[in-house]
C-alpha atoms as a PDB file:
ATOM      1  CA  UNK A   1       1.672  18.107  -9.521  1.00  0.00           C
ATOM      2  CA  UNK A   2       1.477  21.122  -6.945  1.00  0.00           C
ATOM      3  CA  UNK A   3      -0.859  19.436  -4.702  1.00  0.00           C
ATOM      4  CA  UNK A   4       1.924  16.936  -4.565  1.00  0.00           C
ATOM      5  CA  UNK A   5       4.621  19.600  -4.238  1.00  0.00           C
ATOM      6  CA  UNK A   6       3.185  21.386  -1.445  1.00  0.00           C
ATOM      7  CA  UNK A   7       2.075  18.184   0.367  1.00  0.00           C
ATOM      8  CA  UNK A   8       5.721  16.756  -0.149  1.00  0.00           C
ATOM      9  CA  UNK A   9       7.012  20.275   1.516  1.00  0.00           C
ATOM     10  CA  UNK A  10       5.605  19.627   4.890  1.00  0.00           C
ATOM     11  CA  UNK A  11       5.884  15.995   5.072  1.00  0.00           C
ATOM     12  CA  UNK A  12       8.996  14.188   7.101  1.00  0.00           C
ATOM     13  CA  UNK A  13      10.644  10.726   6.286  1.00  0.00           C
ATOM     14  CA  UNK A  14       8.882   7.801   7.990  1.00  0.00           C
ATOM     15  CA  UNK A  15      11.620   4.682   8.852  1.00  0.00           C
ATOM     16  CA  UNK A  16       9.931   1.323   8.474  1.00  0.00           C
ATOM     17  CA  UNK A  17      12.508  -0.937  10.808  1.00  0.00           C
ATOM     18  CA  UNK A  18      12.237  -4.255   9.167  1.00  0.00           C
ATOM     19  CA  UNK A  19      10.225  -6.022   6.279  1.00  0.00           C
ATOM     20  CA  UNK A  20       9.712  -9.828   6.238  1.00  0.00           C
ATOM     21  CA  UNK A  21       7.629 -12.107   3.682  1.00  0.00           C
ATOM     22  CA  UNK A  22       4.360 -12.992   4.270  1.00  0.00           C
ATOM     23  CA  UNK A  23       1.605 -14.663   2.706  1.00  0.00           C
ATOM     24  CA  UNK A  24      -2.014 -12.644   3.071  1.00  0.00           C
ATOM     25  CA  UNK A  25      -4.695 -14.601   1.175  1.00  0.00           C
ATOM     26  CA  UNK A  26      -3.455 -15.633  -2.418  1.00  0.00           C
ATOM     27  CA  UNK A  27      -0.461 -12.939  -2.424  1.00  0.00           C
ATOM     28  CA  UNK A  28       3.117 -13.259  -1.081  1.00  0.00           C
ATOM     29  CA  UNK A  29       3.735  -9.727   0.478  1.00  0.00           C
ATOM     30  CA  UNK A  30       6.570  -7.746   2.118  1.00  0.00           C
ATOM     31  CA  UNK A  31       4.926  -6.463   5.546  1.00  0.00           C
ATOM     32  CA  UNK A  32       6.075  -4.481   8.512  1.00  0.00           C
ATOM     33  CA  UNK A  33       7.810  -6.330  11.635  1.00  0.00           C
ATOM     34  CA  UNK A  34       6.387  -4.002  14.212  1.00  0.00           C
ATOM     35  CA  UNK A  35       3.480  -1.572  13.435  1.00  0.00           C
ATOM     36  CA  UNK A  36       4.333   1.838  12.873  1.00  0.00           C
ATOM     37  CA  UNK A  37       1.869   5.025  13.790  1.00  0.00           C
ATOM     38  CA  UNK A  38       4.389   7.526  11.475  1.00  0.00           C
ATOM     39  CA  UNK A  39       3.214   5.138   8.354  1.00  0.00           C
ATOM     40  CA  UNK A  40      -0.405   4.908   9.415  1.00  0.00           C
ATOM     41  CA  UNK A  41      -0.126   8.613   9.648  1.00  0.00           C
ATOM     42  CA  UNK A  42       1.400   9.313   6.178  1.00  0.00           C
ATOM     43  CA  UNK A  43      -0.937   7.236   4.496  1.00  0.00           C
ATOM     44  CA  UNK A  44      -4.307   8.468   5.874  1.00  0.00           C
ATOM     45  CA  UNK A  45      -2.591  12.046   4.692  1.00  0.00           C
ATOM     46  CA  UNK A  46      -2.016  11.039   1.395  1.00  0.00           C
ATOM     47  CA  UNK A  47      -5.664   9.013   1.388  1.00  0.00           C
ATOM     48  CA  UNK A  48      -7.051  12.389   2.433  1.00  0.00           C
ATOM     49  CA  UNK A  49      -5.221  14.898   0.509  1.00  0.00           C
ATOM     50  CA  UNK A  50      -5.519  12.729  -2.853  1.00  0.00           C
ATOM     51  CA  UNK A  51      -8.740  11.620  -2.754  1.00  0.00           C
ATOM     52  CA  UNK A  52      -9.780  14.350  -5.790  1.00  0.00           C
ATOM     53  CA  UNK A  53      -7.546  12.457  -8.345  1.00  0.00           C
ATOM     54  CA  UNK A  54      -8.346   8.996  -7.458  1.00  0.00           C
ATOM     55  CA  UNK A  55     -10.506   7.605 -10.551  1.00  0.00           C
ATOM     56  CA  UNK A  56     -14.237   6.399  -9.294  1.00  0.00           C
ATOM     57  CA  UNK A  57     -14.791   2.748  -8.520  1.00  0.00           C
ATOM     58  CA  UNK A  58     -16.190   0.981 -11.500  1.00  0.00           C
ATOM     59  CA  UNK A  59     -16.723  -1.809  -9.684  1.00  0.00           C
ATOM     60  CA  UNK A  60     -19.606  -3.439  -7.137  1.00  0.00           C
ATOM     61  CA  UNK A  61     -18.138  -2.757  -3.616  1.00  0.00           C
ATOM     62  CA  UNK A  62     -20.893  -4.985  -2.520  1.00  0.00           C
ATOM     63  CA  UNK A  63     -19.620  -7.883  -4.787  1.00  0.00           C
ATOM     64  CA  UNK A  64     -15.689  -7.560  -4.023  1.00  0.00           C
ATOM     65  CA  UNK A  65     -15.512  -7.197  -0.223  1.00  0.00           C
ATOM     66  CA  UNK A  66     -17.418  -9.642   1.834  1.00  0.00           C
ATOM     67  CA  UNK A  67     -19.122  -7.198   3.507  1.00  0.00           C
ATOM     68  CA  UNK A  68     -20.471  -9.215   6.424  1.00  0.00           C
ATOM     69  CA  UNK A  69     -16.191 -10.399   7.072  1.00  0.00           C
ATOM     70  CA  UNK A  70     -15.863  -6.201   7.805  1.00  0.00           C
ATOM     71  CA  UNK A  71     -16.145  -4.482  11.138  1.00  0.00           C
ATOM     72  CA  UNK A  72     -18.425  -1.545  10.893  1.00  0.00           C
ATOM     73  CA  UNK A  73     -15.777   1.295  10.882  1.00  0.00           C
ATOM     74  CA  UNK A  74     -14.521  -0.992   7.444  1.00  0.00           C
ATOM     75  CA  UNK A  75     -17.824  -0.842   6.317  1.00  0.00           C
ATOM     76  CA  UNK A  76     -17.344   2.913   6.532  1.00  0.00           C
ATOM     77  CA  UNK A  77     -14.180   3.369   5.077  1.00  0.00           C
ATOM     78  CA  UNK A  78     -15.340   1.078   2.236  1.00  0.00           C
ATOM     79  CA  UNK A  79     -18.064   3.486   1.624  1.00  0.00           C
ATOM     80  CA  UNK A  80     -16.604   6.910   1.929  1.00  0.00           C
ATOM     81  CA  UNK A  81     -12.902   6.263   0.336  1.00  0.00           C
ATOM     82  CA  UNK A  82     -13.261   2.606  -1.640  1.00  0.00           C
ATOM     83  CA  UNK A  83     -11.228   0.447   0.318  1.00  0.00           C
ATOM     84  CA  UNK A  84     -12.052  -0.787   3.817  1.00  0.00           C
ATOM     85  CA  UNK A  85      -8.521  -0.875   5.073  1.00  0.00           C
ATOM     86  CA  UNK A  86      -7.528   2.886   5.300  1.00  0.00           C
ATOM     87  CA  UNK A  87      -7.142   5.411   8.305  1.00  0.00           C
ATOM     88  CA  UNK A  88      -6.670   3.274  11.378  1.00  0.00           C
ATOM     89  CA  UNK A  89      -7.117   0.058   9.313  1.00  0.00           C
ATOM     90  CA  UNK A  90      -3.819   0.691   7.195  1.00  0.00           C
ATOM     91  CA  UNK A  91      -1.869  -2.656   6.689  1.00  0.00           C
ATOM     92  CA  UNK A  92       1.305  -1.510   4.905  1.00  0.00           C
ATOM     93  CA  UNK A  93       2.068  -4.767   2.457  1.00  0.00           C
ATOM     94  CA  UNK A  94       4.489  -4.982  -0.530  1.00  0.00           C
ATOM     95  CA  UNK A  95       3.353  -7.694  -3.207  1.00  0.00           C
ATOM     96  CA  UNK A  96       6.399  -8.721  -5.411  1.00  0.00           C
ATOM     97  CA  UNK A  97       4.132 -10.964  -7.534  1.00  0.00           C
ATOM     98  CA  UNK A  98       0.880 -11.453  -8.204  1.00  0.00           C
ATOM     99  CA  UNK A  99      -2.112 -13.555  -7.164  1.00  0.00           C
ATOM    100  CA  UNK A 100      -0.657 -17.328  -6.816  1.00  0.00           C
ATOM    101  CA  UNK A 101      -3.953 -19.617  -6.629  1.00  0.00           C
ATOM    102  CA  UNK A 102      -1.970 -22.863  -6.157  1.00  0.00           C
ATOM    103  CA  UNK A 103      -1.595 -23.233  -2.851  1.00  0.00           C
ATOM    104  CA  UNK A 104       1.921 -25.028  -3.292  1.00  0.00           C
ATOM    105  CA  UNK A 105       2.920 -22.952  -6.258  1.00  0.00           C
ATOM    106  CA  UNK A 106       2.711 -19.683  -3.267  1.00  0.00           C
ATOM    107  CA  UNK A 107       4.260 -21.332  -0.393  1.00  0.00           C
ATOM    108  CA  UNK A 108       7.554 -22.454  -2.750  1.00  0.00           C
ATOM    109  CA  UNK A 109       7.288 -18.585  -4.705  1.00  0.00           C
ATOM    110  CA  UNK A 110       7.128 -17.017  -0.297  1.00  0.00           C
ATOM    111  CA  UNK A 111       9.809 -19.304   0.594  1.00  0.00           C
ATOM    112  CA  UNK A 112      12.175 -17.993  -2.223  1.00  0.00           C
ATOM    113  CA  UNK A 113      11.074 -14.313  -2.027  1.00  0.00           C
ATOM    114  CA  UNK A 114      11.437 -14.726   1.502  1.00  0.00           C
ATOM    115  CA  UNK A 115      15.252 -16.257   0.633  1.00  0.00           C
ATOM    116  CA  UNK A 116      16.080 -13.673  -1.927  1.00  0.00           C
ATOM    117  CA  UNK A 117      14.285 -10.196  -0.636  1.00  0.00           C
ATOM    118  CA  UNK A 118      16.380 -11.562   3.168  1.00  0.00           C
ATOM    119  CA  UNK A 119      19.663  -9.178   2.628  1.00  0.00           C
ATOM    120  CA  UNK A 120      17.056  -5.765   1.993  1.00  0.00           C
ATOM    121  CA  UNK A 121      14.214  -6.525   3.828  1.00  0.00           C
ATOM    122  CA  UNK A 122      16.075  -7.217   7.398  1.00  0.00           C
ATOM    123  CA  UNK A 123      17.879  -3.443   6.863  1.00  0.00           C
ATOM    124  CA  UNK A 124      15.502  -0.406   7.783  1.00  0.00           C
ATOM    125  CA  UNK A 125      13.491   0.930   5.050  1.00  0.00           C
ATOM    126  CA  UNK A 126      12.864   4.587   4.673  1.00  0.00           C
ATOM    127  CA  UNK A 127      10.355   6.500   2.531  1.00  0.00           C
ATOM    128  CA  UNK A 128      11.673   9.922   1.756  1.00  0.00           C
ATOM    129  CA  UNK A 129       9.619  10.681  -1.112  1.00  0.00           C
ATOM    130  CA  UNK A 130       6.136  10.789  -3.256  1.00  0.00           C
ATOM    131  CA  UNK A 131       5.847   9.180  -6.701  1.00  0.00           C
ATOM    132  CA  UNK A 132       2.661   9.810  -8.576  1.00  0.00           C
ATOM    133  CA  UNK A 133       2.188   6.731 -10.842  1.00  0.00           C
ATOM    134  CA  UNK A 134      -0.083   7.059 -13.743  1.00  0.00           C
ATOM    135  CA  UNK A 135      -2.409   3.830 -15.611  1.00  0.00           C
ATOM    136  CA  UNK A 136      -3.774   4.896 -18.934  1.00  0.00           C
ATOM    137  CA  UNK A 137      -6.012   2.061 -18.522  1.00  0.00           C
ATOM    138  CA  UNK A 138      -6.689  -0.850 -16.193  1.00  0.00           C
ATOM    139  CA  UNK A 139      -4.747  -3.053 -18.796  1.00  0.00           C
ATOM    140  CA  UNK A 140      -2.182  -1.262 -18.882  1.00  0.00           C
ATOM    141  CA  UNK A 141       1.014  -1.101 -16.485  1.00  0.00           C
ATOM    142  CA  UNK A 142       1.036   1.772 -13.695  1.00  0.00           C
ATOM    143  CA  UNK A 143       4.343   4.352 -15.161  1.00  0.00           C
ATOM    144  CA  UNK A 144       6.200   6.977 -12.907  1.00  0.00           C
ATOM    145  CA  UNK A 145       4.894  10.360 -13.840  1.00  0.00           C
ATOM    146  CA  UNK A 146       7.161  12.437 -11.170  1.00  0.00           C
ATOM    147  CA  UNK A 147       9.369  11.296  -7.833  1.00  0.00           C
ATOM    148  CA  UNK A 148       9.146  14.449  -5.178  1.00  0.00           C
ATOM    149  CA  UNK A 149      11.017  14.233  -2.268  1.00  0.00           C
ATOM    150  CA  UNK A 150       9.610  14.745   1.558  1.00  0.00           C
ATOM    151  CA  UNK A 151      10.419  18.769   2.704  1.00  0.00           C
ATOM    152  CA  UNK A 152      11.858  17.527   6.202  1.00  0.00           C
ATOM    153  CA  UNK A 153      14.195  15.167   7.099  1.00  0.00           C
END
């Protein structure tokens, strides 16, 4: 928990404007209206400064990402951190569910999150803090271990 302490200390509050629903592959998701460099910025910190307590992959890179869809720096990223979509390739996304493979099934689910989530996602969202989540195991749900909030306003 210090690392987190001390990171938390120095960090500032990042305002996302505006979230709408989305649908990115088989997942409804709450994205970004407008791109936001404070967010990339905070998350390639917290990519970089966590990377020591971030559990191996246990899993084929090679057979999860379709490695010939990536650009090169992905290719990278997938390499040195796990995911391709870190650093500059951050896409902030919020997924209230989980994978819908009937195509009809997701559009009906996005049309009513999109409905519902309307009244909080159109107000500006701000992220003020760090939670550190613990999984005992990949079966098991993720739990809150401690909330720490940002240093500067």
């Amino acid at each position: 928990m210090e690392t987190a302490q001390l990171f938390d200390k120095y960090m500032k509050a990042v305002e996302i404007p505006q979230l709408e629903a989305n649908v990115i592959g088989k997942f409804i998701a709450l994205t970004p209206t407008t791109p936001s460099r404070e967010l990339v910025a905070l998350t390639a910190e917290c990519v970089r400064n966590f990377e020591g307590f971030r559990q191996p992959l246990m899993i084929d890179i090679d057979s999860r990402y379709c490695k010939d869809k990536l650009t090169v720096y992905q290719n990278r990223m997938l390499k040195h951190w796990g995911y391709p979509y870190v650093m500059k390739e951050f896409r902030c996304f919020i997924p209230p569910t989980d994978r819908i493979e009937d195509e009809h099934e997701r559009a009906d689910i996005a049309a009513a999150v999109a409905s519902l989530s309307k009244p909080a996602i159109s107000q500006p969202v701000h992220i003020r803090a760090f939670t550190i989540l613990m999984q005992a195991s990949r079966k098991d749900p993720m739990s809150i271990v401690e909330n720490i909030p940002f240093g500067l306003p």
